[in-house]
N, C-alpha and C. Protein backbone atom coordinates (compact mmCIF):
# COMPACT_ATOMS: atom_id res chain seq x y z
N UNK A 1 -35.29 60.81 -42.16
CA UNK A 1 -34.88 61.04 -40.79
C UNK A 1 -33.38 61.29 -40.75
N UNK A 2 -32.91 61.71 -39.72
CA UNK A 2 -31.53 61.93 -39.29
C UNK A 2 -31.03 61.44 -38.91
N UNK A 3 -29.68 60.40 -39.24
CA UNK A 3 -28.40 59.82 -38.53
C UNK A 3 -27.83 60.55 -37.69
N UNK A 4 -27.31 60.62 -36.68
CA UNK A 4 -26.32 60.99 -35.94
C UNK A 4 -25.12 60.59 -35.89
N UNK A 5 -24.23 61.32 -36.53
CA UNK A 5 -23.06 60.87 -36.68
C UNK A 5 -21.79 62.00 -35.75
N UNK A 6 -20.48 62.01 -35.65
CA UNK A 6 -19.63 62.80 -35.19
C UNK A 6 -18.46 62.64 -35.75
N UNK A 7 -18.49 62.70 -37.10
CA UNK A 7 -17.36 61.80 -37.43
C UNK A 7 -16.25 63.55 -37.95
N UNK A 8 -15.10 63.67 -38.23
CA UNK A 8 -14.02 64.34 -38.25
C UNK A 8 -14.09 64.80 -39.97
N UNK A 9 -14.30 65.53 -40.12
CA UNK A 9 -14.16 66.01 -41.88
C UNK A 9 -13.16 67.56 -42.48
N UNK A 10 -12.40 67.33 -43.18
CA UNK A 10 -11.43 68.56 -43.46
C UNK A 10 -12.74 69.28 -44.36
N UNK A 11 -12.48 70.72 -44.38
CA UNK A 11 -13.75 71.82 -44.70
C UNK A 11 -12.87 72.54 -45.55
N UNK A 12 -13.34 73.29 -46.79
CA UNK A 12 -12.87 74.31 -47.31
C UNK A 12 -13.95 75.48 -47.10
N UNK A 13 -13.76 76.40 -46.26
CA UNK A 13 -14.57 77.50 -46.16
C UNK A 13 -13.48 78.77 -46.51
N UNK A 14 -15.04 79.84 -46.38
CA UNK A 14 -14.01 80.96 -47.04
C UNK A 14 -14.97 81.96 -46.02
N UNK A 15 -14.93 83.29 -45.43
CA UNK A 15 -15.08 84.38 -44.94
C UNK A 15 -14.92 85.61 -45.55
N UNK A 16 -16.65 85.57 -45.74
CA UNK A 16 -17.12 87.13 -46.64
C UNK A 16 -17.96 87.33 -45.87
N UNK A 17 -18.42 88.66 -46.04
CA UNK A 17 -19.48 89.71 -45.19
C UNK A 17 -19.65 89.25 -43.66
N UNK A 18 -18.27 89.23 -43.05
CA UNK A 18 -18.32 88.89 -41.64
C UNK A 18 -18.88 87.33 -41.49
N UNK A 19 -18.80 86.77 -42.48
CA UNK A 19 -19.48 85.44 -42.00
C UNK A 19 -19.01 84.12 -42.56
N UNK A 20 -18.55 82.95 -41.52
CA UNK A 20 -18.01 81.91 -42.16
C UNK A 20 -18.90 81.16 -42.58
N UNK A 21 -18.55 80.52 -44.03
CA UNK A 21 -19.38 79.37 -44.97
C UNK A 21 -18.75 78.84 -45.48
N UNK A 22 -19.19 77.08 -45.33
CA UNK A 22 -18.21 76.43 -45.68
C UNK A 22 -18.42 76.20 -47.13
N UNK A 23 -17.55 75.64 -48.11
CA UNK A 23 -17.88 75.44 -49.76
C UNK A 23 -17.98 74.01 -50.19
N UNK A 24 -16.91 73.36 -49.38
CA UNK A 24 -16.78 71.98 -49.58
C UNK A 24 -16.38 71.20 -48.51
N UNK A 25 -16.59 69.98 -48.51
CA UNK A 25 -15.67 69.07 -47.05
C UNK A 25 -15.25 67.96 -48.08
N UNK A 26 -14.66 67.09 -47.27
CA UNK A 26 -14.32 65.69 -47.31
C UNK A 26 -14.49 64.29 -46.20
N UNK A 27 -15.40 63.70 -46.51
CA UNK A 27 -15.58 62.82 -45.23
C UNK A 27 -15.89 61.38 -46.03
N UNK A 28 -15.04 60.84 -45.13
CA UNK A 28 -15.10 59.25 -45.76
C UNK A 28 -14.18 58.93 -47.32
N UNK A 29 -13.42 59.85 -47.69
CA UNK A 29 -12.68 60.32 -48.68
C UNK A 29 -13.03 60.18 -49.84
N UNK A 30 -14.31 61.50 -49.56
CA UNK A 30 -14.84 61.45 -50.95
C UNK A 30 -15.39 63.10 -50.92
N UNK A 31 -15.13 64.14 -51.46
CA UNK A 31 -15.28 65.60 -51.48
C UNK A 31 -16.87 65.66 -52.12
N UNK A 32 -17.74 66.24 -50.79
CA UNK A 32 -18.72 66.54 -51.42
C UNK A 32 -18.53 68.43 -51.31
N UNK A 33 -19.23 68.98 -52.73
CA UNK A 33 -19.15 70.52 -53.28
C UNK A 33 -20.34 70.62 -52.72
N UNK A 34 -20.29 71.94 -52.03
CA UNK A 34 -21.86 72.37 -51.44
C UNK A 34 -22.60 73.09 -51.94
N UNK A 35 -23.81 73.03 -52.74
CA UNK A 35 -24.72 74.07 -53.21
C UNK A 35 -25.10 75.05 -52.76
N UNK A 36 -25.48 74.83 -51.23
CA UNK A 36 -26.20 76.21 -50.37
C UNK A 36 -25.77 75.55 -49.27
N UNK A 37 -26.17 76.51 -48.43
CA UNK A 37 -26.41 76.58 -46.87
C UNK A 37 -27.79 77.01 -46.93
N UNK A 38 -28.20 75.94 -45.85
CA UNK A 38 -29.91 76.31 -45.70
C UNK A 38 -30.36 76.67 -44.13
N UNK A 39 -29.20 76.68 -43.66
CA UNK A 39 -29.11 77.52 -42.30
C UNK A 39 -28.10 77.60 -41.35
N UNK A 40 -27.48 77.92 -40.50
CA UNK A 40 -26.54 78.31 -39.69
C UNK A 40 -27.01 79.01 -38.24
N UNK A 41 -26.06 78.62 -37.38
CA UNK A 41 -26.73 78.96 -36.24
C UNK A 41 -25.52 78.78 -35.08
N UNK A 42 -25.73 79.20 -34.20
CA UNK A 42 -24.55 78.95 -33.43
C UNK A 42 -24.97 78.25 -31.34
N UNK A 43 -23.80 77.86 -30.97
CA UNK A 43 -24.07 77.69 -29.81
C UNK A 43 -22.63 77.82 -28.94
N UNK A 44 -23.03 78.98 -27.35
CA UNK A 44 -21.59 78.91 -27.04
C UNK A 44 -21.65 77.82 -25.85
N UNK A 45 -19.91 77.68 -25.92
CA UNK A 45 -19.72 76.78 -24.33
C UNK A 45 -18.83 77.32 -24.19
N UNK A 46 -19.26 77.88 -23.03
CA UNK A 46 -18.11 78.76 -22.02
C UNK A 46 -17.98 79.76 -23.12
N UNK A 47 -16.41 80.53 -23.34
CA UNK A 47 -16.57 81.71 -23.97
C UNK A 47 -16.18 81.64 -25.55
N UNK A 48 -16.35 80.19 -25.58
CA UNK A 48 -16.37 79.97 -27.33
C UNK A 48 -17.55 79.49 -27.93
N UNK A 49 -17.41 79.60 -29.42
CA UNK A 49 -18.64 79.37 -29.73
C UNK A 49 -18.26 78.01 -30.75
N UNK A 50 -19.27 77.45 -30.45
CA UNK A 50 -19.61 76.08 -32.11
C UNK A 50 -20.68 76.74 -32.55
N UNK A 51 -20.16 76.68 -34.44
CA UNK A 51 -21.16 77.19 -35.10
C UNK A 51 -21.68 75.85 -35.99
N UNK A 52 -22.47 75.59 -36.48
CA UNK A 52 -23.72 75.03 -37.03
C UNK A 52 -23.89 75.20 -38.03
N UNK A 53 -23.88 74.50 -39.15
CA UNK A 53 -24.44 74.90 -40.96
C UNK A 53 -25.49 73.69 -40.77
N UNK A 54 -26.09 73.91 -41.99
CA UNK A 54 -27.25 72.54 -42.24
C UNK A 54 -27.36 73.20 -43.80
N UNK A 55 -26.06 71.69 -44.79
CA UNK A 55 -26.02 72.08 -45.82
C UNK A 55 -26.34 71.01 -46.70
N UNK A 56 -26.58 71.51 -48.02
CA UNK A 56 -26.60 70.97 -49.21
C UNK A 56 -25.94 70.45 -50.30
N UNK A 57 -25.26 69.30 -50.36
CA UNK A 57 -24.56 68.96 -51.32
C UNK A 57 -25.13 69.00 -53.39
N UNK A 58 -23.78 68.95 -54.14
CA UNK A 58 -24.62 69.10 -55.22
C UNK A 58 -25.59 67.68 -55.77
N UNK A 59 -25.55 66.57 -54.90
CA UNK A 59 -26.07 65.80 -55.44
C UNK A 59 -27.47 65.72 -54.25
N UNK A 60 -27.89 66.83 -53.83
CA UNK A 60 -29.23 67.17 -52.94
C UNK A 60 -29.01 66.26 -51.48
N UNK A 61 -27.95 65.86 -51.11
CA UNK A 61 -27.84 65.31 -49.76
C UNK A 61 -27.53 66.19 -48.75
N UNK A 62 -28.22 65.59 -47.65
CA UNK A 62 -28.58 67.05 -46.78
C UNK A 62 -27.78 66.71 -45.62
N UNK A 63 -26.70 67.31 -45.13
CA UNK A 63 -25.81 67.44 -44.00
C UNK A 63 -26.05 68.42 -42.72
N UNK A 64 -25.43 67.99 -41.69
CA UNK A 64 -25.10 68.96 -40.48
C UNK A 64 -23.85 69.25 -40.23
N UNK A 65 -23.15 70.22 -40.42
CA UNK A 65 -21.53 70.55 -40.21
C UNK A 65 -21.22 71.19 -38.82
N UNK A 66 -20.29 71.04 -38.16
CA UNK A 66 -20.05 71.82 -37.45
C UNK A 66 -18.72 71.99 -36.96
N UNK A 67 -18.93 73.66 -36.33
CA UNK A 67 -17.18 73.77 -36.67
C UNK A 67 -16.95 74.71 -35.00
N UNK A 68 -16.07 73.91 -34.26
CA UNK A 68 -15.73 74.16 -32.54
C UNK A 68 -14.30 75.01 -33.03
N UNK A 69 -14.90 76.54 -32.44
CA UNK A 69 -13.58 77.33 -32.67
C UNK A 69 -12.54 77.04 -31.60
N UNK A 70 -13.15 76.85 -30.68
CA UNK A 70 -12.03 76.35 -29.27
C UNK A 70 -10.96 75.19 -29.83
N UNK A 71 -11.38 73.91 -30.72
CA UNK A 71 -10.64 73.05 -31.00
C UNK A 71 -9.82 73.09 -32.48
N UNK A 72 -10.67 74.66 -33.02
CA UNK A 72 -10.75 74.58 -34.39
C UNK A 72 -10.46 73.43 -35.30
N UNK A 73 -11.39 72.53 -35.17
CA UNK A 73 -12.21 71.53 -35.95
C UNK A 73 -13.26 71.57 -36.41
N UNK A 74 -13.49 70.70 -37.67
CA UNK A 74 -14.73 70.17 -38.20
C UNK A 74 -15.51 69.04 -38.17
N UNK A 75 -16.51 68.87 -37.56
CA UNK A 75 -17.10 67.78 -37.46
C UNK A 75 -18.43 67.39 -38.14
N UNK A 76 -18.60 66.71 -38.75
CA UNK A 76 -20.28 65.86 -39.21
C UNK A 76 -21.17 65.60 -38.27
N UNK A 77 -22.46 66.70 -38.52
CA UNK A 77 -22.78 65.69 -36.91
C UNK A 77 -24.07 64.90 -36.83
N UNK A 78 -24.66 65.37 -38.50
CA UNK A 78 -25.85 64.41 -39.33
C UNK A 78 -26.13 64.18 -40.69
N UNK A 79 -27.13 63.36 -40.65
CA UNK A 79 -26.91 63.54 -42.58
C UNK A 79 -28.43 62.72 -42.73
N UNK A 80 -29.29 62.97 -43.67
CA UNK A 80 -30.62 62.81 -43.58
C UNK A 80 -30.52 61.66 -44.57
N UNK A 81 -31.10 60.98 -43.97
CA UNK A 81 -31.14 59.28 -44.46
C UNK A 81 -32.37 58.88 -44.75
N UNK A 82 -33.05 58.53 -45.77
CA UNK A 82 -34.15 57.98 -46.23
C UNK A 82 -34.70 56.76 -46.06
């Protein structure tokens, strides 16, 4: 199942083929490297948008990222808990 969390995480992403993906974060100060993205998606408020990853770390832990261009921040906003 899914935690809900909102907690604040620095992102290393990079922008290829028109599209942002993140590679790595840091939360709780500990850098998890991301294997994939297993989906992305977006939502606007008002005339900005928050975009949405739902990624994969290399040790198979499964996250929700998200990144508010209005505040340009990164935030955690789940993480699948067993």
């Amino acid at each position: 199942m899914y935690q809900d969390l909102n907690d604040p995480i620095e992102v290393i992403a990079i922008f290829a083929e028109h599209q942002l993906k993140p590679v790595r974060f840091k939360w709780r100060e500990r850098v998890h490297k991301i294997s994939r993205v297993t989906g992305s998606w977006k939502k606007f408020e008002g005339e900005y948008i928050v975009r949405y990853f739902a990624v994969v770390d290399e040790e198979t832990n499964v996250f929700q990222l998200m990144y508010n261009e209005r505040l340009t921040d990164w935030t955690i906003c789940k993480i699948w808990v067993e």
